[in-house]
C-alpha atoms as a PDB file:
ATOM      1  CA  UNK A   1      91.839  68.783 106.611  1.00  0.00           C
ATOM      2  CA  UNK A   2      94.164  67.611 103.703  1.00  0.00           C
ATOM      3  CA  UNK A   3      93.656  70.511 101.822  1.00  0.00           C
ATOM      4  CA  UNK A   4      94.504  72.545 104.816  1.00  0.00           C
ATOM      5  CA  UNK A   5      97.881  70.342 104.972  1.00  0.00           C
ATOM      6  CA  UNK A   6      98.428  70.462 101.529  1.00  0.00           C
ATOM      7  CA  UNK A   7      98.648  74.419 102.151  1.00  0.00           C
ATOM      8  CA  UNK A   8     101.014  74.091 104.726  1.00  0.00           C
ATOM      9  CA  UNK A   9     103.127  72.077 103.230  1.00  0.00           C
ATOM     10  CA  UNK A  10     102.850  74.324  99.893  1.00  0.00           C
ATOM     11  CA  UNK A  11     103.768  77.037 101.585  1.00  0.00           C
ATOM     12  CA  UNK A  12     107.002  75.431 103.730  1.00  0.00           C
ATOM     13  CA  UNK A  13     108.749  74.294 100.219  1.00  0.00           C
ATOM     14  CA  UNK A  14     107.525  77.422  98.705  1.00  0.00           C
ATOM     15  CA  UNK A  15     109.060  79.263 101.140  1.00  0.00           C
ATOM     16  CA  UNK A  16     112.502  77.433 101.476  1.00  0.00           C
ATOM     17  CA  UNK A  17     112.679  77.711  97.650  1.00  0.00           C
ATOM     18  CA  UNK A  18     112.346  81.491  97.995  1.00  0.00           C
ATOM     19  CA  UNK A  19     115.149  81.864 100.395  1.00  0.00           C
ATOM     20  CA  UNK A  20     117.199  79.574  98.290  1.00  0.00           C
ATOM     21  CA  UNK A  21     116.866  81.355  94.881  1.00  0.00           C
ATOM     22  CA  UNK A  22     117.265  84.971  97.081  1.00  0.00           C
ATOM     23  CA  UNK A  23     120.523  83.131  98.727  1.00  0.00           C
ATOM     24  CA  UNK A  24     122.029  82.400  95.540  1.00  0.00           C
ATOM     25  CA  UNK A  25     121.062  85.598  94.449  1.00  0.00           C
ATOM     26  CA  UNK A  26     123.074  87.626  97.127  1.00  0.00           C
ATOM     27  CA  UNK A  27     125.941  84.610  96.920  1.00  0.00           C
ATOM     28  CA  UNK A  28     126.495  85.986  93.041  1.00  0.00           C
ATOM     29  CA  UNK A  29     126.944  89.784  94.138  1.00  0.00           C
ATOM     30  CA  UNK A  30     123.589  91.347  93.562  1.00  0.00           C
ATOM     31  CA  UNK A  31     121.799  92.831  96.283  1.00  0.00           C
ATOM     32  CA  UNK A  32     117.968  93.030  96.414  1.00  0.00           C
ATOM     33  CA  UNK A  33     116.056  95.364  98.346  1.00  0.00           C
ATOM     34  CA  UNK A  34     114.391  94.811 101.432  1.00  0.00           C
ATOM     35  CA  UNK A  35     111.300  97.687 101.898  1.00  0.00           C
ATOM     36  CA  UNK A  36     111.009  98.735 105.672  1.00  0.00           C
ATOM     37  CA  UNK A  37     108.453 100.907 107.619  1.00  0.00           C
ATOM     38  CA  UNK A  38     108.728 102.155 110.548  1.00  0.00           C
ATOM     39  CA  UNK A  39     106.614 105.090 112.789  1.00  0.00           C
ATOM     40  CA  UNK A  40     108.690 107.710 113.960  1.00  0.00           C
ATOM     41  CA  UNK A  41     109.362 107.723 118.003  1.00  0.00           C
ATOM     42  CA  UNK A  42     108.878 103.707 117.426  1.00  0.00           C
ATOM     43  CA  UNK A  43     110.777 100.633 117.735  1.00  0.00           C
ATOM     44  CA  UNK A  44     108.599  98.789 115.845  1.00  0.00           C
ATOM     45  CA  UNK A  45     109.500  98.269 112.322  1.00  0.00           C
ATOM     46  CA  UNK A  46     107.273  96.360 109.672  1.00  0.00           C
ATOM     47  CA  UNK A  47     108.361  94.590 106.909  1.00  0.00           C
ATOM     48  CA  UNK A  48     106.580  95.795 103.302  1.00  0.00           C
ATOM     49  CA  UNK A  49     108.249  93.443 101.005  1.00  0.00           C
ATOM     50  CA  UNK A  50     111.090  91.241 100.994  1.00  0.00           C
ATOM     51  CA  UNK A  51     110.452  88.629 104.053  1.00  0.00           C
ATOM     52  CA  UNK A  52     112.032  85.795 101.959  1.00  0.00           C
ATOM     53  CA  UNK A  53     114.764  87.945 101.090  1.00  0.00           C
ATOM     54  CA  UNK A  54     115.487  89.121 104.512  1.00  0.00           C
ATOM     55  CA  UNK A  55     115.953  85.755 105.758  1.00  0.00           C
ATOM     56  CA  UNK A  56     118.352  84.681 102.585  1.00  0.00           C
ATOM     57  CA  UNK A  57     120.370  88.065 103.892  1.00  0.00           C
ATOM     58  CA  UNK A  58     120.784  86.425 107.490  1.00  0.00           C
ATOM     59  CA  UNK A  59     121.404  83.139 105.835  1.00  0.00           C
ATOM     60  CA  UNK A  60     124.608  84.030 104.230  1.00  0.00           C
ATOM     61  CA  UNK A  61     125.394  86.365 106.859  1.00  0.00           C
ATOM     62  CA  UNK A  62     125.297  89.685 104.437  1.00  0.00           C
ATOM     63  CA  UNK A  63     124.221  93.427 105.346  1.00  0.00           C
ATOM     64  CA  UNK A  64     121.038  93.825 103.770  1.00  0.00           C
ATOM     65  CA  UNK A  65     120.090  96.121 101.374  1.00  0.00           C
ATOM     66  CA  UNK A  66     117.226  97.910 103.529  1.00  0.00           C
ATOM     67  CA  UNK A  67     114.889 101.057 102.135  1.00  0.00           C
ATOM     68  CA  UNK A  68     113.234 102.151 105.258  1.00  0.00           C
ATOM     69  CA  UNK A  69     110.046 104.577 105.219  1.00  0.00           C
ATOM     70  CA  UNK A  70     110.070 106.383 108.268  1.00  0.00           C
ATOM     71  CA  UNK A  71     106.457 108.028 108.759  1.00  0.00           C
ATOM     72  CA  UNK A  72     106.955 111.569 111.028  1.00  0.00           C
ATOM     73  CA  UNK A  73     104.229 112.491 112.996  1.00  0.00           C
ATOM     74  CA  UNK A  74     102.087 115.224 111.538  1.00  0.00           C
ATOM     75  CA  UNK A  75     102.636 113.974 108.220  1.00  0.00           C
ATOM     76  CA  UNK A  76      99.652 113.008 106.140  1.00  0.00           C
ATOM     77  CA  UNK A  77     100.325 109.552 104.661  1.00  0.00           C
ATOM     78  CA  UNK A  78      97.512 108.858 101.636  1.00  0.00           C
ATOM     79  CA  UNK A  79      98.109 105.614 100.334  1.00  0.00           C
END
């Protein structure tokens, strides 16, 4: 159980420290990219890499700098 708290609580200031470093980041000009994808047809979009960053983007209340993947149908994704 105190491992399992330990965790948690790991991953909360973990977390926060993330969006703070991305925050200050995007506060000094630079722009990091957020990768996005998303099923054509769908509304659903999924999130590859950048969650942290993502939420520093809202933080500061700056456009993000989004790469979205859009997979059409019919084509043959091989990862």
């Amino acid at each position: 159980m105190l491992l399992a708290y330990a965790y948690d609580l790991f991953q909360k200031i973990s977390n926060s420290n993330r969006i703070e470093h991305y925050s200050m980041i995007i506060k000094n000009g630079q722009r990091p990219q957020i990768l996005i994808l998303k099923t054509e047809g769908s509304e659903v979009e999924f999130t590859l890499d950048g969650h942290h960053k993502l939420n520093a983007y809202n933080k500061t209340t700056t456009n993000a700098n989004i790469v979205r993947i859009t997979k059409y149908k019919g084509m043959i994704l091989d990862l």
